[in-house]
PDB file of N, CA and C in Angstrom:
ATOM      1  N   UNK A   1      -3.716  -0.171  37.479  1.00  0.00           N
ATOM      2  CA  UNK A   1      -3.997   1.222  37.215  1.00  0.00           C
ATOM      3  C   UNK A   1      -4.700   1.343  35.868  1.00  0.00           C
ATOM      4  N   UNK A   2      -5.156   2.441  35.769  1.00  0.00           N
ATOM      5  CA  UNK A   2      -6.391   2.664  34.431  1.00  0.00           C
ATOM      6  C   UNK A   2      -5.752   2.927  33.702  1.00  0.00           C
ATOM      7  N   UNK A   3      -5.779   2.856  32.431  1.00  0.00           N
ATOM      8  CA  UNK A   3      -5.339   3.566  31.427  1.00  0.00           C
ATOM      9  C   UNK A   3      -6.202   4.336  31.019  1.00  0.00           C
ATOM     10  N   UNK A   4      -5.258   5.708  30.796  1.00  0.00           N
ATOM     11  CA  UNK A   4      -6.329   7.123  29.891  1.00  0.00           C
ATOM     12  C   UNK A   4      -6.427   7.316  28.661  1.00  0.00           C
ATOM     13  N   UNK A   5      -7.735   6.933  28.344  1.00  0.00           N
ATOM     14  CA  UNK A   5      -7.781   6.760  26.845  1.00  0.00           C
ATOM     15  C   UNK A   5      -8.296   7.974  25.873  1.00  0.00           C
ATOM     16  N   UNK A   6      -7.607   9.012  25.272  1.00  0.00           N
ATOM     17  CA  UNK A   6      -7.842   9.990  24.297  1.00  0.00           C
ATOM     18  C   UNK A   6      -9.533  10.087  24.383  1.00  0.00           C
ATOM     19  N   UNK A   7     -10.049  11.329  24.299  1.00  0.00           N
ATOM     20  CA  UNK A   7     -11.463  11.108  23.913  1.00  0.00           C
ATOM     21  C   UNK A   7     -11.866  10.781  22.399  1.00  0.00           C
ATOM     22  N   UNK A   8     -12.702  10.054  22.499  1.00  0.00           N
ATOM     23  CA  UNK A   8     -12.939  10.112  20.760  1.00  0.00           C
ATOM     24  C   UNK A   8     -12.352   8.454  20.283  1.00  0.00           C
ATOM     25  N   UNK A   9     -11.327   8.531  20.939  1.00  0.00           N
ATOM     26  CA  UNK A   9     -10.471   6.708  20.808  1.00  0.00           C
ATOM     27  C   UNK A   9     -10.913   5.478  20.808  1.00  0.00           C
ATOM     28  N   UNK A  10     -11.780   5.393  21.791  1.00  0.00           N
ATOM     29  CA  UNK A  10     -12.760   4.078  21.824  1.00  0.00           C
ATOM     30  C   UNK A  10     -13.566   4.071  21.144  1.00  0.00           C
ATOM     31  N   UNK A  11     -14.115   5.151  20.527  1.00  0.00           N
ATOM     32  CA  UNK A  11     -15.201   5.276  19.024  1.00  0.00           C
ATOM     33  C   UNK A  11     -14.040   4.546  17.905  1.00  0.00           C
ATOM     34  N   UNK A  12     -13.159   5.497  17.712  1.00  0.00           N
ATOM     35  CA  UNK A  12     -12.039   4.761  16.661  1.00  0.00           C
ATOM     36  C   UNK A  12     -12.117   3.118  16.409  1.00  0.00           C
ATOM     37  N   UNK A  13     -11.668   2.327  18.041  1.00  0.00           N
ATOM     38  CA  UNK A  13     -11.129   1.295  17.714  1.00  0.00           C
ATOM     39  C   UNK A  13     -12.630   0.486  17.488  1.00  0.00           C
ATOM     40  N   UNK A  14     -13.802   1.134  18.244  1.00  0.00           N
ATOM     41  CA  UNK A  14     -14.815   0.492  17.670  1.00  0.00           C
ATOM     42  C   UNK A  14     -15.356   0.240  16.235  1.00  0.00           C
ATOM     43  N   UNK A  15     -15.170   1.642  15.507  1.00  0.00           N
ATOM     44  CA  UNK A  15     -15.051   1.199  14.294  1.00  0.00           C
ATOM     45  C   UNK A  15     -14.543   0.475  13.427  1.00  0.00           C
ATOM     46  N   UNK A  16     -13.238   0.438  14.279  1.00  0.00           N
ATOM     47  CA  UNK A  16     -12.257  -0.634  13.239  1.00  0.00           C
ATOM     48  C   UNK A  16     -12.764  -2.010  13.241  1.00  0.00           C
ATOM     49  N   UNK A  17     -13.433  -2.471  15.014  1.00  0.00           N
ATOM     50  CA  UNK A  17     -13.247  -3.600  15.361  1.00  0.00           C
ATOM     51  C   UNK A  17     -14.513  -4.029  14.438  1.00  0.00           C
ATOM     52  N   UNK A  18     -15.322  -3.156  14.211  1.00  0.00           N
ATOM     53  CA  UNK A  18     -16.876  -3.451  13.251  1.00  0.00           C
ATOM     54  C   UNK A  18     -16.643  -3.648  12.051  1.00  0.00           C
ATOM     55  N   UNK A  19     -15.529  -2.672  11.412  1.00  0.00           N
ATOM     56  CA  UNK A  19     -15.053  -2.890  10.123  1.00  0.00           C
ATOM     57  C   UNK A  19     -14.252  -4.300   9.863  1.00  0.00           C
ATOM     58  N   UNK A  20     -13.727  -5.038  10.577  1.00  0.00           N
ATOM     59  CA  UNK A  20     -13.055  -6.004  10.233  1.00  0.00           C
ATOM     60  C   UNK A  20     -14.037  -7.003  10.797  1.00  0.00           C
ATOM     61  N   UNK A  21     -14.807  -6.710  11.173  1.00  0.00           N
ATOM     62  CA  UNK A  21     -15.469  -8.035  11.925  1.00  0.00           C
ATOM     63  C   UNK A  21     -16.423  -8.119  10.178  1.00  0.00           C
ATOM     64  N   UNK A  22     -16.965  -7.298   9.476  1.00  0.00           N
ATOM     65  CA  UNK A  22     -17.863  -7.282   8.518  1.00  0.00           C
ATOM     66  C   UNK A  22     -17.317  -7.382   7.237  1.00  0.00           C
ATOM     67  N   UNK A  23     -15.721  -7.681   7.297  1.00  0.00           N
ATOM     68  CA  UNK A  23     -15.114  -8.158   6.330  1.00  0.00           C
ATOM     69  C   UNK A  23     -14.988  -9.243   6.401  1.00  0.00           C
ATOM     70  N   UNK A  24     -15.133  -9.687   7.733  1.00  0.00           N
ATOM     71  CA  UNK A  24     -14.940 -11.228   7.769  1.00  0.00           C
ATOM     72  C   UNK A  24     -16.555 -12.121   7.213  1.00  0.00           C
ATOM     73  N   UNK A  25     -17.774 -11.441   7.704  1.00  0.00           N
ATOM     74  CA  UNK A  25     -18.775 -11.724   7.797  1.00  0.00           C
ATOM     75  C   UNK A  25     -19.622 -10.534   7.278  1.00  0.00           C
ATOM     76  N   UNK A  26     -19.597 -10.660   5.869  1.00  0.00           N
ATOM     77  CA  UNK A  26     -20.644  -9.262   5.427  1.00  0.00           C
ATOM     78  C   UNK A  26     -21.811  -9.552   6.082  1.00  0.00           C
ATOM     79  N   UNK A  27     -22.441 -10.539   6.235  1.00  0.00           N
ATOM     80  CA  UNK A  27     -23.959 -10.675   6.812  1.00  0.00           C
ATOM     81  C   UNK A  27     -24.074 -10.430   8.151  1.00  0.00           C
ATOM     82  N   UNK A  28     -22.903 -10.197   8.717  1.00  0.00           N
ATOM     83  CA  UNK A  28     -23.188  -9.788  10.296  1.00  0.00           C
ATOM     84  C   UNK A  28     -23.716  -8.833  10.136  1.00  0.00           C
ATOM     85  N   UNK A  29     -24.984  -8.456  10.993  1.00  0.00           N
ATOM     86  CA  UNK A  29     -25.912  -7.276  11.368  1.00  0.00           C
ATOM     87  C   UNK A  29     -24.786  -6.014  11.997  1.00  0.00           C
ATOM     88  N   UNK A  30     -25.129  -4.579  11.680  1.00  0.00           N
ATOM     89  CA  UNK A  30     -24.369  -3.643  12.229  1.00  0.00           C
ATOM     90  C   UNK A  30     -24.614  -3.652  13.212  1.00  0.00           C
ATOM     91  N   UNK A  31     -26.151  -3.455  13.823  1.00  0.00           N
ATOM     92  CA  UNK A  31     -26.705  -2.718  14.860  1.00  0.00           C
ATOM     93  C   UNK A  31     -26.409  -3.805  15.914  1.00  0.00           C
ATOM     94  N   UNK A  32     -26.497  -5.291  15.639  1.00  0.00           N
ATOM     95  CA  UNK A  32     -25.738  -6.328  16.094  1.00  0.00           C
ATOM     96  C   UNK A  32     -24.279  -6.234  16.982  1.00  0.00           C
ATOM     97  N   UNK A  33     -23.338  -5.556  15.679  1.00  0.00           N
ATOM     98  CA  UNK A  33     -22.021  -5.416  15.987  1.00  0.00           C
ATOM     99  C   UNK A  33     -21.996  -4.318  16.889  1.00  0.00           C
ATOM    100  N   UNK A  34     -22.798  -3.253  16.758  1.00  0.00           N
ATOM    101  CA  UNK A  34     -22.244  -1.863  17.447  1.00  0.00           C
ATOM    102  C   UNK A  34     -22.989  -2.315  19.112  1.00  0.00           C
ATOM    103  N   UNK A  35     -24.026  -3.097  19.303  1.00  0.00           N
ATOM    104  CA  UNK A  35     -24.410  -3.509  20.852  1.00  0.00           C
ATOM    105  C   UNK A  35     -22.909  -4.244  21.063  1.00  0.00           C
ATOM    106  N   UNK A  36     -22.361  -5.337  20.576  1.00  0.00           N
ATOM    107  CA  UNK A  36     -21.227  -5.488  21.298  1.00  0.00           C
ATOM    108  C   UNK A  36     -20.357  -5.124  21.362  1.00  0.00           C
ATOM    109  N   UNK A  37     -19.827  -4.233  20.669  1.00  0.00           N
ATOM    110  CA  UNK A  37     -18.755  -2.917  20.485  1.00  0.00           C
ATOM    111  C   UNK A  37     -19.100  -1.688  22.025  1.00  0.00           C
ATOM    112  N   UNK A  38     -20.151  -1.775  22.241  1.00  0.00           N
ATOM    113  CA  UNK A  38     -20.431  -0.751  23.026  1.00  0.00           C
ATOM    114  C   UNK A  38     -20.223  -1.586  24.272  1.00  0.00           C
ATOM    115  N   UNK A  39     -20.303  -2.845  24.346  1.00  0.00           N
ATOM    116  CA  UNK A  39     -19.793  -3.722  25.596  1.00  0.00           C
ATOM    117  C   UNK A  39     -18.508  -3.463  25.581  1.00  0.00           C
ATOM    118  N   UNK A  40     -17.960  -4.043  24.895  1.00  0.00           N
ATOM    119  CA  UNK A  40     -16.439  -4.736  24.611  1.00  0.00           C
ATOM    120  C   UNK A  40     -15.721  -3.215  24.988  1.00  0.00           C
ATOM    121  N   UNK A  41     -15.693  -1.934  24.251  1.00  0.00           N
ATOM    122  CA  UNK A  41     -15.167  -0.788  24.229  1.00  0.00           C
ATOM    123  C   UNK A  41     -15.751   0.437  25.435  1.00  0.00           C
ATOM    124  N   UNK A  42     -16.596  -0.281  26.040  1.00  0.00           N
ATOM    125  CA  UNK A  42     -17.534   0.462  27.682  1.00  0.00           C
ATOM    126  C   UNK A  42     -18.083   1.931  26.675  1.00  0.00           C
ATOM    127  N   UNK A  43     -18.460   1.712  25.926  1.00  0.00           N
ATOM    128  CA  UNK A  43     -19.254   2.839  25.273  1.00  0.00           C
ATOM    129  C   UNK A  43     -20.077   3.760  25.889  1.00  0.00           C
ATOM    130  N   UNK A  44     -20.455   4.858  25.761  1.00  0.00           N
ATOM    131  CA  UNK A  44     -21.519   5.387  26.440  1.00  0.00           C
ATOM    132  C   UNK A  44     -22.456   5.427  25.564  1.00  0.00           C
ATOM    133  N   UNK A  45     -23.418   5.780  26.003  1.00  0.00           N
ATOM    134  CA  UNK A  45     -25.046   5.495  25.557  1.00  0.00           C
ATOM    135  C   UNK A  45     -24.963   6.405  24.291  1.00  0.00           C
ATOM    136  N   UNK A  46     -24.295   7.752  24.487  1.00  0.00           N
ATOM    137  CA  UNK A  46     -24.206   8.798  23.236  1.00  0.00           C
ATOM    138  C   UNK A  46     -22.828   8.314  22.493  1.00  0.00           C
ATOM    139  N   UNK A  47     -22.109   7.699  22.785  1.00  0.00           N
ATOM    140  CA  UNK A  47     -20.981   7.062  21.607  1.00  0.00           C
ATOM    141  C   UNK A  47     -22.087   5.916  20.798  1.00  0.00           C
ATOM    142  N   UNK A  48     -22.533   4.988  21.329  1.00  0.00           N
ATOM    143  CA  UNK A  48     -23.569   4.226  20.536  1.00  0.00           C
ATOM    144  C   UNK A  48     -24.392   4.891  19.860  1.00  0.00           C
ATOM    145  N   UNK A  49     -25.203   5.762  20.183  1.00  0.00           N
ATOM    146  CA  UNK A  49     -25.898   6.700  19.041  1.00  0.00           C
ATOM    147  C   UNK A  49     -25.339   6.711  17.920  1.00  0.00           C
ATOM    148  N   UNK A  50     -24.185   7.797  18.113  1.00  0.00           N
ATOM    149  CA  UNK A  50     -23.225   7.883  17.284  1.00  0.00           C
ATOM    150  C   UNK A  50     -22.755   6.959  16.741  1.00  0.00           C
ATOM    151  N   UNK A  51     -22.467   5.788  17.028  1.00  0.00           N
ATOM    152  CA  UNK A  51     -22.113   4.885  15.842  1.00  0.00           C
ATOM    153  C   UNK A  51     -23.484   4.635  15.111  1.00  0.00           C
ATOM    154  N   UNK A  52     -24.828   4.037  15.975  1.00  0.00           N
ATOM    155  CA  UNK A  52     -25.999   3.986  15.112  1.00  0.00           C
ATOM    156  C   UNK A  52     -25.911   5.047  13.740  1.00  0.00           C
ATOM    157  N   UNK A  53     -26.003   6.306  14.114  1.00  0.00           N
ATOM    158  CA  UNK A  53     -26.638   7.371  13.015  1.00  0.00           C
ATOM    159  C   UNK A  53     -25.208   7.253  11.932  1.00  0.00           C
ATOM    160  N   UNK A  54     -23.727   7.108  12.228  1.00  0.00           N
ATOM    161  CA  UNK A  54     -22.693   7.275  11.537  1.00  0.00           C
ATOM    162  C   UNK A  54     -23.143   5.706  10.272  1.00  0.00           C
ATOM    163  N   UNK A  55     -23.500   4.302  10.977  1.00  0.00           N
ATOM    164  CA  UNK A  55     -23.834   3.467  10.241  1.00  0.00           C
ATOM    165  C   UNK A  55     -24.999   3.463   9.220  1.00  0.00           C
ATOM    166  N   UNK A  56     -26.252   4.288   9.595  1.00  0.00           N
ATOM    167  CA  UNK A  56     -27.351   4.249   9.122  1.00  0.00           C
ATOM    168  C   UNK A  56     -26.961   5.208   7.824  1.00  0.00           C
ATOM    169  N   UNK A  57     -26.201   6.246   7.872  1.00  0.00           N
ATOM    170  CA  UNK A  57     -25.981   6.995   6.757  1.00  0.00           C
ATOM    171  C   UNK A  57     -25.457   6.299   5.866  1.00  0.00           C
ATOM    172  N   UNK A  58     -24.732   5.185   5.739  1.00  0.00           N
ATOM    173  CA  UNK A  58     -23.910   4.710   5.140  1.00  0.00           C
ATOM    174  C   UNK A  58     -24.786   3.252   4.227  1.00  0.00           C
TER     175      UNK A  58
END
């Protein structure tokens, strides 16, 4: 059975999972990390945006 995941939630853990992955490896590429974040976490096309533009500000 599926689990129902909060909206907004899989953005969360994606961030985290980017944030610790780039502590481990500052030179890992973001835009890198957030294509497999958007695998790994079944992202939608507008959650990836959203991480793009949330990273680029930063």
């Amino acid at each position: 059975m599926a689990t129902i995941i909060p909206e907004g939630e899989k953005i969360r853990q994606a961030v985290k999972w980017i944030s610790e992955i780039k502590q481990e490896d500052e030179n890992a590429s973001v835009f890198s990390l957030i294509e497999k974040a958007a695998l790994k976490f079944n992202l939608s096309p507008k959650d990836e945006n959203y991480l793009r533009s949330f990273y680029s500000e930063k």
